[in-house]
C-alpha atoms as a PDB file:
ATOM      1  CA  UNK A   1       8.232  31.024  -5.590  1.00  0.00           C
ATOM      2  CA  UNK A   2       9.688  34.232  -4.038  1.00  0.00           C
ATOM      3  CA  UNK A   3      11.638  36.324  -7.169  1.00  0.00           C
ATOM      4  CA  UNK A   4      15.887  36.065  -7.144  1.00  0.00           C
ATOM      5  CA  UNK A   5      17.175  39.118  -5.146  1.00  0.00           C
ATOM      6  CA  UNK A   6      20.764  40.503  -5.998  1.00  0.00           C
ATOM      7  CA  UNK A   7      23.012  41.073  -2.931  1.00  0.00           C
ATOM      8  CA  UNK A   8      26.905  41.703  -2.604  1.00  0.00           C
ATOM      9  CA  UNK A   9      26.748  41.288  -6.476  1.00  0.00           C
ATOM     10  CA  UNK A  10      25.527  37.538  -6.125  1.00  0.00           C
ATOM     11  CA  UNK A  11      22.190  35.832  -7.118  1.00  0.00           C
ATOM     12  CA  UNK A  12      20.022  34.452  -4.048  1.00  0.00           C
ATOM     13  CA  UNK A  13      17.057  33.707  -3.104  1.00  0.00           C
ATOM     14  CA  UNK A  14      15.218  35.364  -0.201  1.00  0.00           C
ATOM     15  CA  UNK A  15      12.139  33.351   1.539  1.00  0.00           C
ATOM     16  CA  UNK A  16      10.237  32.119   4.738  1.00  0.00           C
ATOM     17  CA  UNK A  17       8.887  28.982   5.017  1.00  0.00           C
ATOM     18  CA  UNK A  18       5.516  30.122   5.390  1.00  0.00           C
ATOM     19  CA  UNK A  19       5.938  32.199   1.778  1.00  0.00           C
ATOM     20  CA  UNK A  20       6.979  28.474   0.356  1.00  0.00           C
ATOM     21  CA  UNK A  21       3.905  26.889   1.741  1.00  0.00           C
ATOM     22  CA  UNK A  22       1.820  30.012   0.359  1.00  0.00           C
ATOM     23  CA  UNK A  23       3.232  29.672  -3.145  1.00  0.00           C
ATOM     24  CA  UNK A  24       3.005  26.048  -3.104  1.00  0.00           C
ATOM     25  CA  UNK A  25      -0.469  25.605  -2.499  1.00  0.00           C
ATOM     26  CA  UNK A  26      -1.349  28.072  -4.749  1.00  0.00           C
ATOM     27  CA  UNK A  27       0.187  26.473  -7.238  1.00  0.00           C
ATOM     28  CA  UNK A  28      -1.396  23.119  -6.623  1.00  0.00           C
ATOM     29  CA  UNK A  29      -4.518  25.363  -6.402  1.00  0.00           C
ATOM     30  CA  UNK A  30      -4.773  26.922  -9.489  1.00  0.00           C
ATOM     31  CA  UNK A  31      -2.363  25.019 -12.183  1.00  0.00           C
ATOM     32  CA  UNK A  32      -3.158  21.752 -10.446  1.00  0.00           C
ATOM     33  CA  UNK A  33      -7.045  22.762 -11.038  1.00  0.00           C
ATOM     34  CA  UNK A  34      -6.171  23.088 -14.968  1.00  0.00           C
ATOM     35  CA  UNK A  35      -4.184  19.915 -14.893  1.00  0.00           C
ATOM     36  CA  UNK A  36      -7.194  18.047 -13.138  1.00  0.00           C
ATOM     37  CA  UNK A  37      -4.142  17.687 -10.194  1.00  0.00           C
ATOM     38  CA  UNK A  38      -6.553  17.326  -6.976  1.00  0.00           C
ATOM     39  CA  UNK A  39      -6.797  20.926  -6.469  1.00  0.00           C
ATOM     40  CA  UNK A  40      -9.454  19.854  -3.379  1.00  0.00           C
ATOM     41  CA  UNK A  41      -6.290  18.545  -1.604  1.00  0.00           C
ATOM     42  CA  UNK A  42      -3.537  21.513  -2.535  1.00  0.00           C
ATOM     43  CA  UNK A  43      -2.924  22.702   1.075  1.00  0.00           C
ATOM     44  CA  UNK A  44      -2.800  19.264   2.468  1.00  0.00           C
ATOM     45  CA  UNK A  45      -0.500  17.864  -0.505  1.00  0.00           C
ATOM     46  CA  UNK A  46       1.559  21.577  -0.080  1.00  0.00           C
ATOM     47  CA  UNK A  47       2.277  20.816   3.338  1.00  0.00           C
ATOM     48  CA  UNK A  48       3.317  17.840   2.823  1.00  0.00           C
ATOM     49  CA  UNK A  49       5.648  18.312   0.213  1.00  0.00           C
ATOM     50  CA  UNK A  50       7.499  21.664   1.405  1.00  0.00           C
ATOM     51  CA  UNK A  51       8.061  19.698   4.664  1.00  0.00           C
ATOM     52  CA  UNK A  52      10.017  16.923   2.769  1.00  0.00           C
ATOM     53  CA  UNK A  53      11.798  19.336   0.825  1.00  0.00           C
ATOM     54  CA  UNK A  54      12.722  21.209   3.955  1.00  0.00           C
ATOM     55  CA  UNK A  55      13.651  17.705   5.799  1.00  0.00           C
ATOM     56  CA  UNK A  56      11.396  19.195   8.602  1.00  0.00           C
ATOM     57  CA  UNK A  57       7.711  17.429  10.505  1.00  0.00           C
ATOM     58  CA  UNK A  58       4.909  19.106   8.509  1.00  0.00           C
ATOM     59  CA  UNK A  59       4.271  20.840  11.796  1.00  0.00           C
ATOM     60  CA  UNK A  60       7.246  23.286  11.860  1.00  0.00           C
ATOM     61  CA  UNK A  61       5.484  24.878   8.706  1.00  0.00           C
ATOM     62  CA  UNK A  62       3.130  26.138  10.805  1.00  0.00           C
ATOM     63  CA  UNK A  63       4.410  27.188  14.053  1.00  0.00           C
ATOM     64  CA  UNK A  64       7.269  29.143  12.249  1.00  0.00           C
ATOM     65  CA  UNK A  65       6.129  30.433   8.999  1.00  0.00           C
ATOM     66  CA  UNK A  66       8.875  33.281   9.147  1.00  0.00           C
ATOM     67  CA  UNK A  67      11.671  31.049   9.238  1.00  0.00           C
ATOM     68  CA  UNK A  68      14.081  31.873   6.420  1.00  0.00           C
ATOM     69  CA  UNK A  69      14.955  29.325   3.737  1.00  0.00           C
ATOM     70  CA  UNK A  70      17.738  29.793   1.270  1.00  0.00           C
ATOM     71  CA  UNK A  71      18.258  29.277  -2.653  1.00  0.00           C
ATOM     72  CA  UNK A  72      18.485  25.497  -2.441  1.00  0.00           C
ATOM     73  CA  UNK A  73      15.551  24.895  -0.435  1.00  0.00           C
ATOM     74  CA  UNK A  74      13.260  26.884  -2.988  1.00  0.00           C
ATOM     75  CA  UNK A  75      14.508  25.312  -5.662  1.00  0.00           C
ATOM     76  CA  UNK A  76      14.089  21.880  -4.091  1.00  0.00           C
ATOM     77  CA  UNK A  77      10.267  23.187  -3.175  1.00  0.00           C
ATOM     78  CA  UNK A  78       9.694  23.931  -6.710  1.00  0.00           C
ATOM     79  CA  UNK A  79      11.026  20.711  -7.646  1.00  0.00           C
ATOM     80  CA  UNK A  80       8.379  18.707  -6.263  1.00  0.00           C
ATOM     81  CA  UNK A  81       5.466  21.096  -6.613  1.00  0.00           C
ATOM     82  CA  UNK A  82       6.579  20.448 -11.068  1.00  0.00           C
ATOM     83  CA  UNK A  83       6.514  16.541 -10.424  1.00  0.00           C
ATOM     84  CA  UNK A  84       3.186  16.589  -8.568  1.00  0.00           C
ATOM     85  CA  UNK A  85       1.686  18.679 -11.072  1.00  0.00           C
ATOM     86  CA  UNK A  86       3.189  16.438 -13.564  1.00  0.00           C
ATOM     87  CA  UNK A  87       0.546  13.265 -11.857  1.00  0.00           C
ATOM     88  CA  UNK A  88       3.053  12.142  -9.642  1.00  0.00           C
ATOM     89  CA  UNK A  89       1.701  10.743  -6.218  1.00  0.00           C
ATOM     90  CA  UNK A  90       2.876  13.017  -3.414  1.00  0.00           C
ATOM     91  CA  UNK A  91       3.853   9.666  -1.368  1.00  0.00           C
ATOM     92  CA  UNK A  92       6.364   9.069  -4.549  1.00  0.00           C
ATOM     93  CA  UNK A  93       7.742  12.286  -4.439  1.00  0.00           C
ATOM     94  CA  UNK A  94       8.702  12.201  -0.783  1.00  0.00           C
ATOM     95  CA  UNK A  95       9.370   8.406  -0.766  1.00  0.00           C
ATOM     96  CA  UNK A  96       7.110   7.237   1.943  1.00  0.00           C
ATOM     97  CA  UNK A  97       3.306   6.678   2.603  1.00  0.00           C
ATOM     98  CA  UNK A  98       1.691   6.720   5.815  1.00  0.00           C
ATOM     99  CA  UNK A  99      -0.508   3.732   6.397  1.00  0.00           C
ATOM    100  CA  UNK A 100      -2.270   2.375   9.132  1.00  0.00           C
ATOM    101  CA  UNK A 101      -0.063   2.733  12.524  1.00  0.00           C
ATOM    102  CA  UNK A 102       3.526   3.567  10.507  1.00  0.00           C
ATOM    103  CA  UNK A 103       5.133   5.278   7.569  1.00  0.00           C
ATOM    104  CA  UNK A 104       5.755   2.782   4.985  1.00  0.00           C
ATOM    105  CA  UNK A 105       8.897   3.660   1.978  1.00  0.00           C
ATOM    106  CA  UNK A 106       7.540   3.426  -1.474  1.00  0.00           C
ATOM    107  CA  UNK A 107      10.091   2.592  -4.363  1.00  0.00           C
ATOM    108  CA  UNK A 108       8.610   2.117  -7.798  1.00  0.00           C
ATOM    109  CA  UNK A 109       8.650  -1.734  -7.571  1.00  0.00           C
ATOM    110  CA  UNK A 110       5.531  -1.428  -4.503  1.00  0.00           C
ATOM    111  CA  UNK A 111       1.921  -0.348  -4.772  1.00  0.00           C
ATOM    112  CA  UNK A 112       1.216   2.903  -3.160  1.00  0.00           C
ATOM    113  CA  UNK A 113      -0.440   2.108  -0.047  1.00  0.00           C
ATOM    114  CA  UNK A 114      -3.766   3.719  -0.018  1.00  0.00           C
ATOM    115  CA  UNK A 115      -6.631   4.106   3.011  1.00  0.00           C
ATOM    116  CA  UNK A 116      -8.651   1.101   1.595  1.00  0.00           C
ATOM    117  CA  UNK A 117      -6.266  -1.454   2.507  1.00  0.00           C
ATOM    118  CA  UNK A 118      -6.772  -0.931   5.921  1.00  0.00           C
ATOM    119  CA  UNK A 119      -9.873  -2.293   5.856  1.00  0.00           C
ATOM    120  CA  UNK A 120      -7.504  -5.954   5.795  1.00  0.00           C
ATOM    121  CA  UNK A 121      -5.553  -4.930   8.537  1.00  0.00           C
ATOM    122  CA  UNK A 122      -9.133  -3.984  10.502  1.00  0.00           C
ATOM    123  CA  UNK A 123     -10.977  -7.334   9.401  1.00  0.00           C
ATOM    124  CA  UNK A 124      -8.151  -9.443   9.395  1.00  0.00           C
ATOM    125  CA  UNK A 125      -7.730  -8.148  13.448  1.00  0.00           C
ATOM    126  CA  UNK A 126     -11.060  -8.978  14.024  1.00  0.00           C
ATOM    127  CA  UNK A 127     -10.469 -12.383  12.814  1.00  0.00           C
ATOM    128  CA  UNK A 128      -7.558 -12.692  15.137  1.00  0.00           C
ATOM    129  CA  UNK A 129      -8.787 -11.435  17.773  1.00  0.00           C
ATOM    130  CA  UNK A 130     -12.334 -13.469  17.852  1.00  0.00           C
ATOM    131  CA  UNK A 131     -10.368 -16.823  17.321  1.00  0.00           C
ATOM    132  CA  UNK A 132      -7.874 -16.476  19.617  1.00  0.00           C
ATOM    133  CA  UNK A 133      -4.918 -16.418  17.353  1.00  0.00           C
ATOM    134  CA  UNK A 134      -3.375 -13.762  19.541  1.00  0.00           C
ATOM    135  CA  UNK A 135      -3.432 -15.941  22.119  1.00  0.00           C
ATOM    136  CA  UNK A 136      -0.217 -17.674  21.190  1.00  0.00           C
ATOM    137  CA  UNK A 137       1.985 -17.548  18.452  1.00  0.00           C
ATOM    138  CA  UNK A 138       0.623 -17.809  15.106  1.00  0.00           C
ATOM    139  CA  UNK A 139       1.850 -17.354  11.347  1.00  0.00           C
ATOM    140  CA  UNK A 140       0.536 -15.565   8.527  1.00  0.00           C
ATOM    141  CA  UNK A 141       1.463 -15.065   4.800  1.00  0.00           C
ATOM    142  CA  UNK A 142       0.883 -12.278   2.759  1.00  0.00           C
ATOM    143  CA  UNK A 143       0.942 -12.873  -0.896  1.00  0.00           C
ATOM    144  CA  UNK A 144       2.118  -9.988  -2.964  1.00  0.00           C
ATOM    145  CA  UNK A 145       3.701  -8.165  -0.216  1.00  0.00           C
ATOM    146  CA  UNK A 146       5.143  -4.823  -2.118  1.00  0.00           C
ATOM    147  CA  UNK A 147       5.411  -2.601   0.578  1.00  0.00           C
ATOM    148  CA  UNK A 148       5.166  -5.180   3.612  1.00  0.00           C
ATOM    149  CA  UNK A 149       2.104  -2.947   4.808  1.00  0.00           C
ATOM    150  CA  UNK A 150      -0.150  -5.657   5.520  1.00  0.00           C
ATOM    151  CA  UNK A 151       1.980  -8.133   7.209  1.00  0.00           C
ATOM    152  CA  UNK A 152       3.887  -4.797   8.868  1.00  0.00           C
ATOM    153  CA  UNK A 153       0.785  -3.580  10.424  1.00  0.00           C
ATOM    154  CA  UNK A 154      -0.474  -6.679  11.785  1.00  0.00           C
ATOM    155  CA  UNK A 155       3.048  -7.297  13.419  1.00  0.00           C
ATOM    156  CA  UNK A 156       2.951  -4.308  15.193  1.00  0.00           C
ATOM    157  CA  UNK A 157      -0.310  -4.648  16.405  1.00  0.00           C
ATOM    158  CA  UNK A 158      -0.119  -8.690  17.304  1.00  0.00           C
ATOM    159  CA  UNK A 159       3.670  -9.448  18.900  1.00  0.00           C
ATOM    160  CA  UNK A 160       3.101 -12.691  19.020  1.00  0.00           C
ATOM    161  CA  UNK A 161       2.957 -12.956  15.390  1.00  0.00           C
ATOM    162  CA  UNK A 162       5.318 -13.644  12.495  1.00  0.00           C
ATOM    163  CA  UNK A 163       4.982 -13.466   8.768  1.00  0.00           C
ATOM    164  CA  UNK A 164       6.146 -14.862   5.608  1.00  0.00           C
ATOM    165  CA  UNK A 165       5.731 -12.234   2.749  1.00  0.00           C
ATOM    166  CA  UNK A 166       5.628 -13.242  -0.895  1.00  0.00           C
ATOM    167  CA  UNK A 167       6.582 -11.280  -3.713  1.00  0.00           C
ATOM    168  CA  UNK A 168       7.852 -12.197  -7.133  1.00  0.00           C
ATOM    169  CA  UNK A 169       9.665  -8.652  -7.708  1.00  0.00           C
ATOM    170  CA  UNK A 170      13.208  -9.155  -5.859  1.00  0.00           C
ATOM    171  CA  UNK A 171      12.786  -4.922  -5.378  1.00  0.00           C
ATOM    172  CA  UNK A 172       9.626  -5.166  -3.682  1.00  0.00           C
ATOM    173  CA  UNK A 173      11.538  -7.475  -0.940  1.00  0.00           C
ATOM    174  CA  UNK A 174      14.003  -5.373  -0.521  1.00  0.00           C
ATOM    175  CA  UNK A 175      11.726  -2.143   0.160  1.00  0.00           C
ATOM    176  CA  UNK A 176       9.750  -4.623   2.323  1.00  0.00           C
ATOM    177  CA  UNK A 177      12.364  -5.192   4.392  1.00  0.00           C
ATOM    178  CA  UNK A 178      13.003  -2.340   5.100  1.00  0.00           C
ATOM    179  CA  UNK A 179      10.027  -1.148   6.125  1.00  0.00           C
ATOM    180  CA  UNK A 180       9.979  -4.279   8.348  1.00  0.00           C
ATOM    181  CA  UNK A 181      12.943  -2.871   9.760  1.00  0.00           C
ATOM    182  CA  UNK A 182      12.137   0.673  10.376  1.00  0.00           C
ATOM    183  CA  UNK A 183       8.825  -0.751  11.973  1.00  0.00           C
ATOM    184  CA  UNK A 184      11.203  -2.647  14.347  1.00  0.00           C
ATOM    185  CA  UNK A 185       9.631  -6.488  13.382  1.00  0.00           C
ATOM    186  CA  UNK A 186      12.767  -7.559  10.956  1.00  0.00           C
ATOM    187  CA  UNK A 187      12.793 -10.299  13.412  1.00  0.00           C
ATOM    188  CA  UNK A 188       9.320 -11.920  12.714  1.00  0.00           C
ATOM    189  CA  UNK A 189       9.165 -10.875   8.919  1.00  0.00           C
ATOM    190  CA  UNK A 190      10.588 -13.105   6.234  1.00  0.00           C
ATOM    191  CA  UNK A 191      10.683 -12.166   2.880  1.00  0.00           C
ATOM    192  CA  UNK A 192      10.673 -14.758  -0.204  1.00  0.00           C
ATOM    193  CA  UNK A 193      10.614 -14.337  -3.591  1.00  0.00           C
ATOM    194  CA  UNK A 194       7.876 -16.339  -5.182  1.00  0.00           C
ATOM    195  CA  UNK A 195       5.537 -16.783  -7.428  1.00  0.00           C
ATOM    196  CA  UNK A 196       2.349 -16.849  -5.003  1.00  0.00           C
ATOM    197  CA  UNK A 197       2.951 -19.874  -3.375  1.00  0.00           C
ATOM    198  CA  UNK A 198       5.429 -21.780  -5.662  1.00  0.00           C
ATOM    199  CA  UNK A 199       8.019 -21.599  -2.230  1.00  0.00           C
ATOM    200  CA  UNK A 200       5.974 -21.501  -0.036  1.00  0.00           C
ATOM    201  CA  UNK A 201       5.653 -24.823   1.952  1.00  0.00           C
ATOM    202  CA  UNK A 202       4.844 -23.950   5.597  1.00  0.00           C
ATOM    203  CA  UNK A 203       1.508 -24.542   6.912  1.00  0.00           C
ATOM    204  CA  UNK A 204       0.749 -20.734   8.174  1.00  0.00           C
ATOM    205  CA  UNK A 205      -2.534 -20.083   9.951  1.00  0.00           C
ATOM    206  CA  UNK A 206      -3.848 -16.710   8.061  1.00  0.00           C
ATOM    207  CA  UNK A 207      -3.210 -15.557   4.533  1.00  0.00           C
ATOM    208  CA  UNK A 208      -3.965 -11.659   3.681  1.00  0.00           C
ATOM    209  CA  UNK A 209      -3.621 -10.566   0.337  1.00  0.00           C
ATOM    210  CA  UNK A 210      -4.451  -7.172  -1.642  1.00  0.00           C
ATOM    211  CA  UNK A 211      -4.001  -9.254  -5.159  1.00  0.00           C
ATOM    212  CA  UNK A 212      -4.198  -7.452  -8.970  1.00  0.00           C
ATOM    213  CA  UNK A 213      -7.804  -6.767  -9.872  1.00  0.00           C
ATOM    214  CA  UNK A 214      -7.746  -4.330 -12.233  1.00  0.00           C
ATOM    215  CA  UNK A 215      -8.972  -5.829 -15.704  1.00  0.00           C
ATOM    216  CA  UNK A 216      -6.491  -5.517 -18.387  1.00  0.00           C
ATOM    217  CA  UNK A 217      -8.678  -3.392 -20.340  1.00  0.00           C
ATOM    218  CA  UNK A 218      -9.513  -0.652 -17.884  1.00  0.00           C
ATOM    219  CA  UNK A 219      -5.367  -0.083 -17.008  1.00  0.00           C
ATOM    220  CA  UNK A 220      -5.085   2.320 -19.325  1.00  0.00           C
ATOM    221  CA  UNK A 221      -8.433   4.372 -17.975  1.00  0.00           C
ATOM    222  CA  UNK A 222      -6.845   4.523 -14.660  1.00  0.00           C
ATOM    223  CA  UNK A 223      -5.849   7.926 -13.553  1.00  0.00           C
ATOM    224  CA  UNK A 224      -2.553   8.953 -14.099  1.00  0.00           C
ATOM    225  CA  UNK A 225      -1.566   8.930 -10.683  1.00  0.00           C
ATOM    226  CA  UNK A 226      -1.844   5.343 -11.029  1.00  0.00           C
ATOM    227  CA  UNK A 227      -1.424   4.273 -14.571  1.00  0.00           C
ATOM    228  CA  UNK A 228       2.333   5.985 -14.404  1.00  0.00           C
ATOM    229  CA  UNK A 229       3.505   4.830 -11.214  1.00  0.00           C
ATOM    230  CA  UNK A 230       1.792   2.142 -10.317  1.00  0.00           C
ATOM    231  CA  UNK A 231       4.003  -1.062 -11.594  1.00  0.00           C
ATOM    232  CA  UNK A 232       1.409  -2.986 -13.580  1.00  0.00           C
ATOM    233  CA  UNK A 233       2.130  -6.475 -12.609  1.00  0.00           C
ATOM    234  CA  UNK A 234       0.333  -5.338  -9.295  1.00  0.00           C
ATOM    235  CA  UNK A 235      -2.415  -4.068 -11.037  1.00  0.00           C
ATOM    236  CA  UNK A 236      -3.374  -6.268 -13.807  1.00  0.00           C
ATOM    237  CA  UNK A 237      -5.717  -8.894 -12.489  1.00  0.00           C
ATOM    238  CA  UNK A 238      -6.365 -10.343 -15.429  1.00  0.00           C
ATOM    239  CA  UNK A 239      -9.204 -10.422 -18.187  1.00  0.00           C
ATOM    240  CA  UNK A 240     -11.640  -9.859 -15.664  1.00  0.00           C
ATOM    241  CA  UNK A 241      -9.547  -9.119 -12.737  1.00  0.00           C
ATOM    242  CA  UNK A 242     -10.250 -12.079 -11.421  1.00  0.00           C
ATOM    243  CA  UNK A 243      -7.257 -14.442 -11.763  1.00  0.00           C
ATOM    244  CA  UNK A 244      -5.462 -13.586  -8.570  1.00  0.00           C
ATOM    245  CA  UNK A 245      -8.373 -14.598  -6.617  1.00  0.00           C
ATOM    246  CA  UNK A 246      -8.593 -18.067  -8.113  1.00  0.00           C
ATOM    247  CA  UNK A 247      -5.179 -18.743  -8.041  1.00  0.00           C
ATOM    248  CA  UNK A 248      -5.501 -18.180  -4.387  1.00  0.00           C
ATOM    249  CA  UNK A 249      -8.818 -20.003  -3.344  1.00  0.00           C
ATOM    250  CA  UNK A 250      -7.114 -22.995  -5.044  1.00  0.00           C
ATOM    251  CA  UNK A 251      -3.560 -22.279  -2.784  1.00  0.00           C
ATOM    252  CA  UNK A 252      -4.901 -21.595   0.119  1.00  0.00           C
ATOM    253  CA  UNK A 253      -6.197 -24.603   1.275  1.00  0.00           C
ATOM    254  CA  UNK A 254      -2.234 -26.212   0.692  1.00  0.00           C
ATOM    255  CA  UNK A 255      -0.992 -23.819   2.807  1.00  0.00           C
ATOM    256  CA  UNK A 256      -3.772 -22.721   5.074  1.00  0.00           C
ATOM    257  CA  UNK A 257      -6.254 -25.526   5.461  1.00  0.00           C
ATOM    258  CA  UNK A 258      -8.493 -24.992   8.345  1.00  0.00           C
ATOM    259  CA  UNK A 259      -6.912 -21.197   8.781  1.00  0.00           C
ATOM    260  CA  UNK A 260      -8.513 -17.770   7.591  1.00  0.00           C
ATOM    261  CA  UNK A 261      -8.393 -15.661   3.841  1.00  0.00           C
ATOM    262  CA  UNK A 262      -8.248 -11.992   4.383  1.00  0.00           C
ATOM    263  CA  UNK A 263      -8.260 -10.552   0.606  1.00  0.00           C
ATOM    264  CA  UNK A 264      -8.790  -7.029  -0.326  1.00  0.00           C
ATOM    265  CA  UNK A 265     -11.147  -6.476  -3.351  1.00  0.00           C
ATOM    266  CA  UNK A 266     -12.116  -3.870  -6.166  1.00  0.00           C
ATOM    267  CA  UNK A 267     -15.416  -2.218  -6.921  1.00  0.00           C
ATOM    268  CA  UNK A 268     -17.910  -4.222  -7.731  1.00  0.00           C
ATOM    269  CA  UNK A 269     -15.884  -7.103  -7.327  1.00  0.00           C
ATOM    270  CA  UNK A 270     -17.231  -8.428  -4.112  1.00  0.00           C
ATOM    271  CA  UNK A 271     -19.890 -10.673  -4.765  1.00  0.00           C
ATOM    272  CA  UNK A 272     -17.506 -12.668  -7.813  1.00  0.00           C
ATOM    273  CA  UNK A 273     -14.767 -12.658  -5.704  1.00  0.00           C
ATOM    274  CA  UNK A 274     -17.321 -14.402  -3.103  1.00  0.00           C
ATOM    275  CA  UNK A 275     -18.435 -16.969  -5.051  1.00  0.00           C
ATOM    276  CA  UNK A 276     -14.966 -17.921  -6.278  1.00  0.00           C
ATOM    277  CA  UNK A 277     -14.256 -18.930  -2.435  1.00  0.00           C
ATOM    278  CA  UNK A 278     -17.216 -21.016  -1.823  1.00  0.00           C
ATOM    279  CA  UNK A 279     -16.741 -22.698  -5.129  1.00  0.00           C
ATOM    280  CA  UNK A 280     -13.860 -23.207  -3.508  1.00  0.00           C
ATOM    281  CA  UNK A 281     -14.860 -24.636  -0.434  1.00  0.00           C
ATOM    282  CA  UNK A 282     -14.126 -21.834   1.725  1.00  0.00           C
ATOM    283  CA  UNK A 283     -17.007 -20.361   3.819  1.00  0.00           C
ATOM    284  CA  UNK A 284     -17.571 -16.362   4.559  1.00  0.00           C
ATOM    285  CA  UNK A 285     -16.361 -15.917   7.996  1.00  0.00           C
ATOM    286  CA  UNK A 286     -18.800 -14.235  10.578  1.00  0.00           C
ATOM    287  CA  UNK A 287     -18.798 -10.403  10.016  1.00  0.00           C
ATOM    288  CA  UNK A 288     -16.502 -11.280   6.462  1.00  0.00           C
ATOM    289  CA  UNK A 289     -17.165  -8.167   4.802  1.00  0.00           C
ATOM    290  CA  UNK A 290     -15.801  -4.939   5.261  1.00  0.00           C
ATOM    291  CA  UNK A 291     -16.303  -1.360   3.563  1.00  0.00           C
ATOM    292  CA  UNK A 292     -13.747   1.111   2.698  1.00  0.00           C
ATOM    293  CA  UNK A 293     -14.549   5.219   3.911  1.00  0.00           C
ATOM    294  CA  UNK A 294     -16.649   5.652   0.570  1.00  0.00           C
ATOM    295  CA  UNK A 295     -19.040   2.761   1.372  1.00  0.00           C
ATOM    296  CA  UNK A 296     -17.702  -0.294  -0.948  1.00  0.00           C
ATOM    297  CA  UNK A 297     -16.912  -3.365  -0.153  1.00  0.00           C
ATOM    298  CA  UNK A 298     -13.524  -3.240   0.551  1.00  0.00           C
ATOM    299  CA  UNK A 299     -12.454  -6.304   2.067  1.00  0.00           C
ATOM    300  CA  UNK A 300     -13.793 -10.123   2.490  1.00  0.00           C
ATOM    301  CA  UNK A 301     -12.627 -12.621   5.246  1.00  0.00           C
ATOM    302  CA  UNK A 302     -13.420 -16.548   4.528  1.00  0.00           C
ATOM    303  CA  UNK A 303     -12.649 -19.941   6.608  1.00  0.00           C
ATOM    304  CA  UNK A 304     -10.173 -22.435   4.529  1.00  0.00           C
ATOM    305  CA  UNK A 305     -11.519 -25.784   3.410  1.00  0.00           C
ATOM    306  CA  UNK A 306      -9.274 -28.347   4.800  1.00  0.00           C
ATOM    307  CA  UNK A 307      -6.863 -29.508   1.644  1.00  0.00           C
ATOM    308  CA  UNK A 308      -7.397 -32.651   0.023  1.00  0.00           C
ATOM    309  CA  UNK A 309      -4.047 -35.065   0.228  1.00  0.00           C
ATOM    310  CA  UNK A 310      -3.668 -34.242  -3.077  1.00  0.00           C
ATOM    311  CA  UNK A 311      -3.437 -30.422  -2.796  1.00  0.00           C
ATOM    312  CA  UNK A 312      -1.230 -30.769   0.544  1.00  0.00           C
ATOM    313  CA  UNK A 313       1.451 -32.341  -1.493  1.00  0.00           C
ATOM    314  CA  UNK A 314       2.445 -30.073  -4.324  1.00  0.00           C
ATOM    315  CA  UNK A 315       1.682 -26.683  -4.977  1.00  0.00           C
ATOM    316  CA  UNK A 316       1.509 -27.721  -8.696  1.00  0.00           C
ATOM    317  CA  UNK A 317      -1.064 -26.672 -10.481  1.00  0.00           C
ATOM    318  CA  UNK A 318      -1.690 -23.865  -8.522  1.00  0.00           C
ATOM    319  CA  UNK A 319      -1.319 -21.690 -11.626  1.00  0.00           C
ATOM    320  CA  UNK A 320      -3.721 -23.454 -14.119  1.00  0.00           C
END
């Protein structure tokens, strides 16, 4: 950052926002390059985080690069330029990710949102859409809210939805709610703590769910952007990161039977996670599978099986 100049006998610090933004991606550039810190993405992840520090829209970086910034601001710059070459998410540093139609906060009880999640909001709108849900009110669920994102987006886009979002981490609620709030849909968003569907009793008409599927040995491989920040209950799917998924082919028909599965999957993953369902009973909707930007199979969509009268009476066993 721009050097300490003396003046009237006190210690300031003389820059312009676009000499912050210059320093900053260099930084990220070359430091971030020897810290294997996404040096491919400096500028964007500079522009981002100068912005925040400044409180200003990422745009007024660039149409007035000569505007002058004082001590605090540069220190507040440098700041975040240490923690994201440190491994910490940009979307963590500023407190907010944006995701889909809407910024979403992120506290260190959610996820971080990321790009491949949409694919759920895209596929689980094409479900909607094709059977007509839209066409009057209708309920969904989202298990393992963290953020809200899921159930968020699809409120905005359908208004004559509602949702009940699950999450067993009281401080995942609360920054869900909030969200829900910000996005202006507090009104059709109810938050519940629970254990997947241990409270949840309502017959709802489409679940969505990006569940833990990371296996428990390949946590500590992940990249530190994730590994440190991530919380690890929202990771961890398991032995073969594949207990979320049959804890929720066996729920879902209890609370969804005859209604749709939208569940967001890992690499690789797709074709397990598929035959889980249909051992299940559950049947690949038309058009069930969709990829993520790098080409994987991102996201799977499935009809529920009707529940038995066993299964519509209890959620117990749910967890076995």
């Amino acid at each position: 950052m721009p050097e300490p100049n003396d003046r009237d006998g006190m210690k300031s610090v003389s820059c312009t926002r676009g000499e912050l933004l210059a320093e900053a991606s260099r930084a990220l550039r070359v430091e971030g390059r020897e810290n294997s810190v996404a040096p491919e993405n400096a500028r964007t992840d500079a522009i981002r985080l100068v912005a925040a520090a400044l409180d200003i829209p990422p745009h007024s970086l660039l149409v007035s690069p000569e505007t002058p910034e004082g001590e605090a601001a540069c220190e507040r710059v440098q700041g975040f330029i240490a923690r994201r070459l440190r491994h910490e998410p940009v979307s963590r540093i500023i407190g907010s990710r944006a995701f889909w139609k809407n910024d979403f906060i992120v506290t260190p009880a959610t996820l971080d949102p990321r790009a491949d999640s949409e694919t759920v909001v895209a596929l689980a709108g094409d479900i909607i859409e094709r059977e007509g849900l839209n066409d009057r009110p209708f309920t969904l669920l989202d298990l393992g809210t963290g953020t809200g994102c899921l159930a968020i987006s699809l409120l905005m886009d359908y208004p004559t939805a509602s949702a009940i979002a699950v999450d067993i981490d009281p401080d995942a609620l609360a920054a869900a709610s909030l969200n829900s709030d910000q996005a202006g849909v507090a009104d059709r968003f109810t938050a519940r703590q629970s254990d997947w569907t241990d409270r949840v009793s309502e017959h709802v008409d489409l679940v969505i769910s990006n569940p833990p599927y990371i296996p428990s040995a390949d946590i500590a491989d992940l990249a530190e952007d994730v590994r440190n920040y991530d919380p690890h209950q929202a990771l961890d799917g398991g032995a073969d990161g594949l207990d979320a998924y049959r804890m929720i082919a066996r729920a879902a028909a209890r609370v969804a039977g005859g209604g749709w599965l939208v569940l967001e999957c890992g690499q690789d993953q797709a074709d397990a996670v598929d035959t889980i369902m249909q051992r299940a009973g559950h049947r690949t909707a038309i058009n069930g599978r969709r990829q993520d930007l790098a080409g994987i199979e991102r996201a799977l969509a499935y009809r529920i099986t009707k529940a038995s009268p066993l299964q519509s009476r209890s959620p117990a066993g749910e967890h076995a």
